[in-house]
Protein backbone atom coordinates (compact mmCIF):
# COMPACT_ATOMS: atom_id res chain seq x y z
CA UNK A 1 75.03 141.07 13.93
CA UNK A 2 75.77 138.71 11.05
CA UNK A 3 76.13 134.96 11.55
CA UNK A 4 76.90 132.13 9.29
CA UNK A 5 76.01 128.93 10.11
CA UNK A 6 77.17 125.87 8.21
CA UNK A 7 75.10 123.19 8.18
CA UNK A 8 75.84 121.40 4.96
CA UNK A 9 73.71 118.07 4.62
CA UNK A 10 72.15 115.49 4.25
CA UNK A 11 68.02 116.20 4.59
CA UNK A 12 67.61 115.09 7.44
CA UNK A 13 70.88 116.57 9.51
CA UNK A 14 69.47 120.02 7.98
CA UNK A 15 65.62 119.91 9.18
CA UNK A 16 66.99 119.17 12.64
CA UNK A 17 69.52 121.96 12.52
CA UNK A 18 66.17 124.99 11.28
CA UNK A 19 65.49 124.94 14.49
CA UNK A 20 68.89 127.19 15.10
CA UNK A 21 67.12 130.17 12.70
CA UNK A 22 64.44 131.29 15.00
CA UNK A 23 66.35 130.60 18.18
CA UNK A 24 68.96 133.27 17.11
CA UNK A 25 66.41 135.48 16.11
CA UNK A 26 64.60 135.44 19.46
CA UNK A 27 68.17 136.30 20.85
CA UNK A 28 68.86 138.29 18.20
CA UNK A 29 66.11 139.94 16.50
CA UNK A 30 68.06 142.02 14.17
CA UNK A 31 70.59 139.13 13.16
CA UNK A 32 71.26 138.68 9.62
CA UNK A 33 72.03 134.61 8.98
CA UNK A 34 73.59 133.30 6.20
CA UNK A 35 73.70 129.38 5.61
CA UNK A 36 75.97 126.65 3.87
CA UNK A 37 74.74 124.19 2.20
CA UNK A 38 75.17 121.30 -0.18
CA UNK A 39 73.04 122.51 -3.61
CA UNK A 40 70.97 119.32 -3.26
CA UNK A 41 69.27 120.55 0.07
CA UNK A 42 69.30 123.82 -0.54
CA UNK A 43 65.32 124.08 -1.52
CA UNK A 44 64.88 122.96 2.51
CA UNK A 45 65.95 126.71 3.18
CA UNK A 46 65.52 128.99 0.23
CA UNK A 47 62.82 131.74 0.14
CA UNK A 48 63.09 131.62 3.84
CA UNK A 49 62.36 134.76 4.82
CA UNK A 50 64.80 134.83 8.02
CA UNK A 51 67.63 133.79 6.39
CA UNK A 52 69.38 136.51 4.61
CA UNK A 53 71.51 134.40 2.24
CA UNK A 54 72.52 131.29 1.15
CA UNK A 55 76.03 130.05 0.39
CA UNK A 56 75.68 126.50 -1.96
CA UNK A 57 78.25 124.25 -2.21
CA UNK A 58 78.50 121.00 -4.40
CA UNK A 59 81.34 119.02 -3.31
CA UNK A 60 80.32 116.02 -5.10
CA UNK A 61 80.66 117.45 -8.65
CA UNK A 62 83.77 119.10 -7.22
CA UNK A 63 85.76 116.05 -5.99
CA UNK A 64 84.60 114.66 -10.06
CA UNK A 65 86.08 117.29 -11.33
CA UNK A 66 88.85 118.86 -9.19
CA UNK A 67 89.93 120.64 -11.79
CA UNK A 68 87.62 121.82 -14.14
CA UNK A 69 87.62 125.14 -14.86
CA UNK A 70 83.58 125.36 -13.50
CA UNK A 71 85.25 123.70 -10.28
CA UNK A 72 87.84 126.60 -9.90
CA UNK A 73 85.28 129.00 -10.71
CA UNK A 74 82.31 127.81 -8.01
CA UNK A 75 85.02 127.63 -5.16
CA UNK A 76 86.82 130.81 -6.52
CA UNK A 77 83.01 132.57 -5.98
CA UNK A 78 81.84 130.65 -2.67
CA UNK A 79 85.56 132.04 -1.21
CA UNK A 80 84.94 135.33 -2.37
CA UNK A 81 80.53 135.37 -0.61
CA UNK A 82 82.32 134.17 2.72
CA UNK A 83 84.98 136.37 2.92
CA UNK A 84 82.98 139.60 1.70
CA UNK A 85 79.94 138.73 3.63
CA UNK A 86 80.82 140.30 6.95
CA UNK A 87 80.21 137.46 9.15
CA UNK A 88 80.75 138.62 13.26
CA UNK A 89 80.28 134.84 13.95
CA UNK A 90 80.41 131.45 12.37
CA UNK A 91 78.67 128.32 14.02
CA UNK A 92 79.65 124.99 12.43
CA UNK A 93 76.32 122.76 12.90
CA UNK A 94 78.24 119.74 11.04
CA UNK A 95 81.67 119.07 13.03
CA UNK A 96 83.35 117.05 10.15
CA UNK A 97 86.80 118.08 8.57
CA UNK A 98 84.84 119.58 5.79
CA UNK A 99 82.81 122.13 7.55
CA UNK A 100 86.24 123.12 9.71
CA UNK A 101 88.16 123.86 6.20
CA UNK A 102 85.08 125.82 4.90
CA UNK A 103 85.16 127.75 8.81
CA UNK A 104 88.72 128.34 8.64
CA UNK A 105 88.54 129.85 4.45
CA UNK A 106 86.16 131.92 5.95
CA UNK A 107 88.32 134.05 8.07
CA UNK A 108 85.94 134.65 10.61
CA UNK A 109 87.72 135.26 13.92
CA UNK A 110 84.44 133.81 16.02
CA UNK A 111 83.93 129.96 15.00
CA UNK A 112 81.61 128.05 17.57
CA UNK A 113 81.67 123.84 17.05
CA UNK A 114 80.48 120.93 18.63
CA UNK A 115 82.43 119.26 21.87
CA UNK A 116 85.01 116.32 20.81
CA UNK A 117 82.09 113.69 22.21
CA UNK A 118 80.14 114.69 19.29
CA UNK A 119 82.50 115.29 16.38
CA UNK A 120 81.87 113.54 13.20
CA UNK A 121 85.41 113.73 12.65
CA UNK A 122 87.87 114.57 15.23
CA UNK A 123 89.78 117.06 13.33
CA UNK A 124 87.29 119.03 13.41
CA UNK A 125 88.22 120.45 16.57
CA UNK A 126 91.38 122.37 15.18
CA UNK A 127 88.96 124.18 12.85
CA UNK A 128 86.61 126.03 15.70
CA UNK A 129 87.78 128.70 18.37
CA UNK A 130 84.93 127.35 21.40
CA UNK A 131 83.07 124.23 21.93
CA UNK A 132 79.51 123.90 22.91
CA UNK A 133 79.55 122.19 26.21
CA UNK A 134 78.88 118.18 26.58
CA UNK A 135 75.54 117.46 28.23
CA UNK A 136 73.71 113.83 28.48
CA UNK A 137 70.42 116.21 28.31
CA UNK A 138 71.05 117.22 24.56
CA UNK A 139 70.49 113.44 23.75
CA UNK A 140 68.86 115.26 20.07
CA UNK A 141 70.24 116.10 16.84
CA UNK A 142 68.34 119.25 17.00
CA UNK A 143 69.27 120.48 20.60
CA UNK A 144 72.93 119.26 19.89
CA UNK A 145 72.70 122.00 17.17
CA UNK A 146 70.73 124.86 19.57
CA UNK A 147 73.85 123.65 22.13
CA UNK A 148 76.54 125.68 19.75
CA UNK A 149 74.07 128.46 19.28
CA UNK A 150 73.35 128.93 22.87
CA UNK A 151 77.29 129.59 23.33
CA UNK A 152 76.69 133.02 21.14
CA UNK A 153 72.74 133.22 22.10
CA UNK A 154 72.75 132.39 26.32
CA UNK A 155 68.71 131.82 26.04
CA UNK A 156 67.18 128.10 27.26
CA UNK A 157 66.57 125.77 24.36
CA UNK A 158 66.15 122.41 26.18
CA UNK A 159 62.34 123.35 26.83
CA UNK A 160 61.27 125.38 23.90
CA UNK A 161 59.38 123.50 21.53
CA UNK A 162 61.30 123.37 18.23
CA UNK A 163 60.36 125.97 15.86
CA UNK A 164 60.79 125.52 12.27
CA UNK A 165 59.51 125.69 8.68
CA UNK A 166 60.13 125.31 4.92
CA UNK A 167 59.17 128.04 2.71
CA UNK A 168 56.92 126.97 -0.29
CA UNK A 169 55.81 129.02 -3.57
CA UNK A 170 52.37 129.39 -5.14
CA UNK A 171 53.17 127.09 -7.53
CA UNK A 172 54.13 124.51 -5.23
CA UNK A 173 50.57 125.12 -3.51
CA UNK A 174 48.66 124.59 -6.62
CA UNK A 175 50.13 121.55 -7.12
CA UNK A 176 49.36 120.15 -4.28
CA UNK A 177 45.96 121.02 -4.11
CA UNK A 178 45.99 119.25 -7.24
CA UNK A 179 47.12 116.02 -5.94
CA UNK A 180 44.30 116.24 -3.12
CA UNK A 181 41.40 117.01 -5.76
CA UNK A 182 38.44 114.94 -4.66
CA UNK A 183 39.83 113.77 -1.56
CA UNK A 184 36.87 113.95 0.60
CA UNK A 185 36.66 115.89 3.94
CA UNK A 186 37.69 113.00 6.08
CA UNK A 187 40.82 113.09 8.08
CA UNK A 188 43.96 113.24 5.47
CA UNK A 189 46.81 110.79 6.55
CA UNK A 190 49.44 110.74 4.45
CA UNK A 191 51.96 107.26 4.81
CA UNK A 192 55.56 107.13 3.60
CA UNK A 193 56.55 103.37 3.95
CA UNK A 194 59.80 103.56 2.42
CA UNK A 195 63.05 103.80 3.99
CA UNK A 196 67.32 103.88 3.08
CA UNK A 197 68.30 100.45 5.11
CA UNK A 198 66.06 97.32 5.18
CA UNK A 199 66.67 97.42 8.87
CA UNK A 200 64.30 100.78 9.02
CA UNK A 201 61.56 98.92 7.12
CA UNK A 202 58.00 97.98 8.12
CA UNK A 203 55.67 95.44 6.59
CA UNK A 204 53.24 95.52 3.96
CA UNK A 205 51.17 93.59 6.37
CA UNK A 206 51.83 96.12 8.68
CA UNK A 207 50.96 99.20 7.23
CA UNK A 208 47.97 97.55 5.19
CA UNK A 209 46.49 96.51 8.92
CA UNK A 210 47.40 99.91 10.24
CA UNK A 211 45.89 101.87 6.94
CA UNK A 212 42.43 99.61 7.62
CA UNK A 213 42.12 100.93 11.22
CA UNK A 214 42.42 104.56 10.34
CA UNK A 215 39.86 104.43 8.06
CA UNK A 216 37.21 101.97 10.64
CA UNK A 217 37.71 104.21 13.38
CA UNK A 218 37.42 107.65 11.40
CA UNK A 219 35.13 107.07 8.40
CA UNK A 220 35.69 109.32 5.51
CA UNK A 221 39.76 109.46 6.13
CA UNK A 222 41.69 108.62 2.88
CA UNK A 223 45.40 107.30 2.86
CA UNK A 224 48.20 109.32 1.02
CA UNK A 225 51.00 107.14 -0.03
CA UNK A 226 54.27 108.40 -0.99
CA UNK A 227 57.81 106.82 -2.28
CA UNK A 228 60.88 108.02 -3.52
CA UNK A 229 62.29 104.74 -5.52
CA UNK A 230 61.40 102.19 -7.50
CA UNK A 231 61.00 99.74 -4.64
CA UNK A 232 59.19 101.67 -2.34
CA UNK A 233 56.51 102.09 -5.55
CA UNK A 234 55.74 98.36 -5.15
CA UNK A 235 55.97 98.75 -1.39
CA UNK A 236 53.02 101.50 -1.48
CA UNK A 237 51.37 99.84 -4.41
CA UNK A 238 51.23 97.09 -2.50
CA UNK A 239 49.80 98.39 0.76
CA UNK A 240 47.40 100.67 -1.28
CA UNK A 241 45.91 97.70 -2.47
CA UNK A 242 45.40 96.07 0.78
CA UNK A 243 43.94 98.37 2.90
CA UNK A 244 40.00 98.56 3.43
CA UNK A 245 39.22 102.15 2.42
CA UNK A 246 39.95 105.40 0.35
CA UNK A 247 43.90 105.57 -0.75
CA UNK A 248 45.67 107.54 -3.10
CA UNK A 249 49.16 106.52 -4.62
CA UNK A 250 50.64 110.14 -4.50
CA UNK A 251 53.60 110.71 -7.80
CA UNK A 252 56.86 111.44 -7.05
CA UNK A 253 56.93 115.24 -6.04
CA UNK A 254 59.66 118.00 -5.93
CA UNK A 255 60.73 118.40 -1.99
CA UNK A 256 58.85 121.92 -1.63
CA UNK A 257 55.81 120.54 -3.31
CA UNK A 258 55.84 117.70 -1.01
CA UNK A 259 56.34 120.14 2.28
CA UNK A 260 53.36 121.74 0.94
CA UNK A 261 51.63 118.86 0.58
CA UNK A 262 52.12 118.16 4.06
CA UNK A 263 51.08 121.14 5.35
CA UNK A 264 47.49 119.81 4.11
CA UNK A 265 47.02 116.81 5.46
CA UNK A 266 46.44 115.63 9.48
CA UNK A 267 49.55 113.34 9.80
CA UNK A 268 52.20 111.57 8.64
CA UNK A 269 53.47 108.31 9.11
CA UNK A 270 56.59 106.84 8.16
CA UNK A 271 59.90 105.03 9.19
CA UNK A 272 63.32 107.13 10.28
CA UNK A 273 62.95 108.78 6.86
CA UNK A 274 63.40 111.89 5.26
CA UNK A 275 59.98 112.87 4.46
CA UNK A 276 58.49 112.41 8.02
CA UNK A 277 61.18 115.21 9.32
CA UNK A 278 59.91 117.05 6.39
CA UNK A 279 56.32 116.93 7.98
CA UNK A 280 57.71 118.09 11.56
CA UNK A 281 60.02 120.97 10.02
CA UNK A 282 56.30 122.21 8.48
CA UNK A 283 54.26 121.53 11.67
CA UNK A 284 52.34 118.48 10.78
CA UNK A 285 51.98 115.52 13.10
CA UNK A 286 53.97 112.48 12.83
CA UNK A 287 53.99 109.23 13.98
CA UNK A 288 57.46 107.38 13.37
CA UNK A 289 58.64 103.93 13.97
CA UNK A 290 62.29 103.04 15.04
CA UNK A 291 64.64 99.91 14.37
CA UNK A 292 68.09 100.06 13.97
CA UNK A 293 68.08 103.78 14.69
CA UNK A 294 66.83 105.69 17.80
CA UNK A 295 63.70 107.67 17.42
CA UNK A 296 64.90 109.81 21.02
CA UNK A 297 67.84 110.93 19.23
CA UNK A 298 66.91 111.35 15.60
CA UNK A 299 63.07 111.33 15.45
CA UNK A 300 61.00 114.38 15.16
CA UNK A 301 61.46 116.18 19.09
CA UNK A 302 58.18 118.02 20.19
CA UNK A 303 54.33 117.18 22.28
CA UNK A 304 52.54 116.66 18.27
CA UNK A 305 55.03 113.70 17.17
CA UNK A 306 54.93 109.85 18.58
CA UNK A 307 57.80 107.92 18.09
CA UNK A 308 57.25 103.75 18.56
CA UNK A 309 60.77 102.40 19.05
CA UNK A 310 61.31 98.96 18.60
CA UNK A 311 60.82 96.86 22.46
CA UNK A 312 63.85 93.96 21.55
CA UNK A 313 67.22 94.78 23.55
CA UNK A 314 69.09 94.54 20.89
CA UNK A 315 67.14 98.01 18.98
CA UNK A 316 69.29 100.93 18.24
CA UNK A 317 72.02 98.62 16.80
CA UNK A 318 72.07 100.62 14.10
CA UNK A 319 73.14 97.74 11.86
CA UNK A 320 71.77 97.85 7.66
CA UNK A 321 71.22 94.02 7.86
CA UNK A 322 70.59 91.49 10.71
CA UNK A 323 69.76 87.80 10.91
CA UNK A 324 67.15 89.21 12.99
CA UNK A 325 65.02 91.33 10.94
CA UNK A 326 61.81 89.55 10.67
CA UNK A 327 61.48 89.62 14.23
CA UNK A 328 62.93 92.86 14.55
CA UNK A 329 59.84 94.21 12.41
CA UNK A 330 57.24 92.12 13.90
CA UNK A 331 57.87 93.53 17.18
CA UNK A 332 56.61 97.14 16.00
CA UNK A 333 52.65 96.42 16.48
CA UNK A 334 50.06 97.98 14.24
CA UNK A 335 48.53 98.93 17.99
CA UNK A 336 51.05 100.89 19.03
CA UNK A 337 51.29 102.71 15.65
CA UNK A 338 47.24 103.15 15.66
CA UNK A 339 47.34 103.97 19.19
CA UNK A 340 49.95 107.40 18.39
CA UNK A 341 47.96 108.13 15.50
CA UNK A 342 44.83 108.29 17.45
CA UNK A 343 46.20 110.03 20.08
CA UNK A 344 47.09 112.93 17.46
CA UNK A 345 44.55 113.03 15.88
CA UNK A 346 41.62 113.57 18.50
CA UNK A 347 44.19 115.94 20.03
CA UNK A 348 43.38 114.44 24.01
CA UNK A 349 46.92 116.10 25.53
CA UNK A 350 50.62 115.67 25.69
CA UNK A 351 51.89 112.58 23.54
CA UNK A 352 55.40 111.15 23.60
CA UNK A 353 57.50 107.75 23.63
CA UNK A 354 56.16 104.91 23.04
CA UNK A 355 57.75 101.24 23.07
């Protein structure tokens, strides 16, 4: 059997949607998979060795330059890989009008999508042959995604913990090895402070206190910190400088050198952020904290990863500002944060939501 699944962006949507690759190859263990994906993403699944190929689309260059004879010539070629590919089945992990169109190009008789409740776009449901089925219980991104494949698949997903993984090269290795030379032998935590909306931010404060009490209670741990903008430098500069013990301010990295970077160290930390689903989709513990968004429906789902979700009423509002967001970010403690970090880290039993 050949599948293609479509699961175009951003990095985040994608890590919780690689669960979907070994669930159809449990049900499936001869399936061939093929993938769509925006270009920018597309090192979160290449050298995968259970997907057989990868389809890349750039749709922001394309809507540029409409067209551009490169334009004509990239949608000319993707048309011709999904047609030719031989695809029994498609399954549209995305639901907006864009991943119907690309569904319905591809000819595929088989197209599985997501129920109208869950639709990014509503047109979307012209596009697909069968819906997944609507069920309170796939309150995640990721089983909202092993929903559509259990239409084609029939196995139980709800229970499984979520399998998943980013292929890195040698080179990618190296280099991080290289970024952990003569870190000592201490627990490795590795903190990403940095976030898209102010309203998913933490405090230097914050993470300096939290930083301090790793290293006190487990002497010998050094501090990782990462950032992926200008600001967030500062941020982490800042908190570097304030916590009591051994931390490293970690250079900008390419995405599979930072997976394998986090497939070294103990933990990660971090807001609702890319690179913290970067450290679950590679099997390292995380400990997340949640604001604006909600950690039960976008954090990272299994028994090694804590999410602390803010305790006001008003959390989830999923607003990018608020009058409100001082107190919004005092009310994530450094104890609860400390507490799911210790709790992962001496490895005493099931962990899970914490408010």
């Amino acid at each position: 059997m050949r599948i293609l699944i479509i699961k175009t962006s951003s990095l985040g949507d994608v890590i919780h949607a690689l669960p979907v690759i070994a669930y159809l190859h449990r049900a499936f263990p001869a399936v061939e998979l093929g993938w769509v994906v925006e270009a920018p993403f597309s090192d979160l699944l290449s050298g995968n060795p259970l997907l057989t190929r990868l389809h890349l689309i750039n749709t922001r260059a394309w809507r540029k330059s409409p067209l551009s004879d490169r334009t004509r010539q990239e949608v000319s070629t993707l048309w011709r890989e999904l047609r030719g590919g031989g695809y029994d089945l498609l399954l549209d992990l995305q639901g907006n009008l864009k991943s119907g169109i690309i569904g319905l190009l591809t000819g595929i008789n088989r197209r599985i999508g997501f129920p109208r409740q869950l639709l990014q776009e509503p047109l979307n449901r012209f596009c697909t042959t069968e819906k997944a089925l609507y069920s309170l219980e796939d309150n995640h991104a990721s089983l909202r995604c092993l929903s559509i494949a259990a239409v084609a698949a029939g196995l139980p997903y709800r229970d499984e913990e979520p399998v998943s993984d980013i292929a890195v090269g040698e080179a990618d290795r190296q280099q991080a090895e290289a970024v952990l030379r003569g870190v000592g032998s201490g627990k490795r935590l590795l903190f990403h402070c940095g976030t898209t909306w102010q309203t998913k931010f933490w405090t230097v404060d914050g993470w300096s206190r939290l930083g301090t009490q790793v290293c006190r209670t487990f002497p010998g741990s050094t501090i990782l910190l990462t950032y992926g903008s200008d600001i967030e430098q500062e941020m982490a500069c800042q908190v570097a400088s304030c916590i009591e013990g051994n931390t490293r301010l970690v250079e900008r990295l390419p995405l599979k050198t930072l997976a394998a970077l986090m497939k070294q160290v103990d933990l990660v930390a971090g807001g609702d952020t890319g690179p913290v689903h970067l450290a679950a989709a590679v099997g390292t513990p995380t400990v997340s904290l949640y604001r604006s968004s909600d950690g039960s429906e976008s954090g990272p789902r299994g028994s090694q990863h804590v999410i602390v979700q803010s305790p006001l009423s008003c959390t989830r509002c999923f607003r990018t500002s608020c009058s409100q967001d001082d107190e919004c970010r005092a009310s994530i403690t450094v104890e609860a944060m400390f507490a799911g970090i210790e709790r992962l880290l001496r490895a005493d039993g099931a962990v899970g939501l914490t408010s």
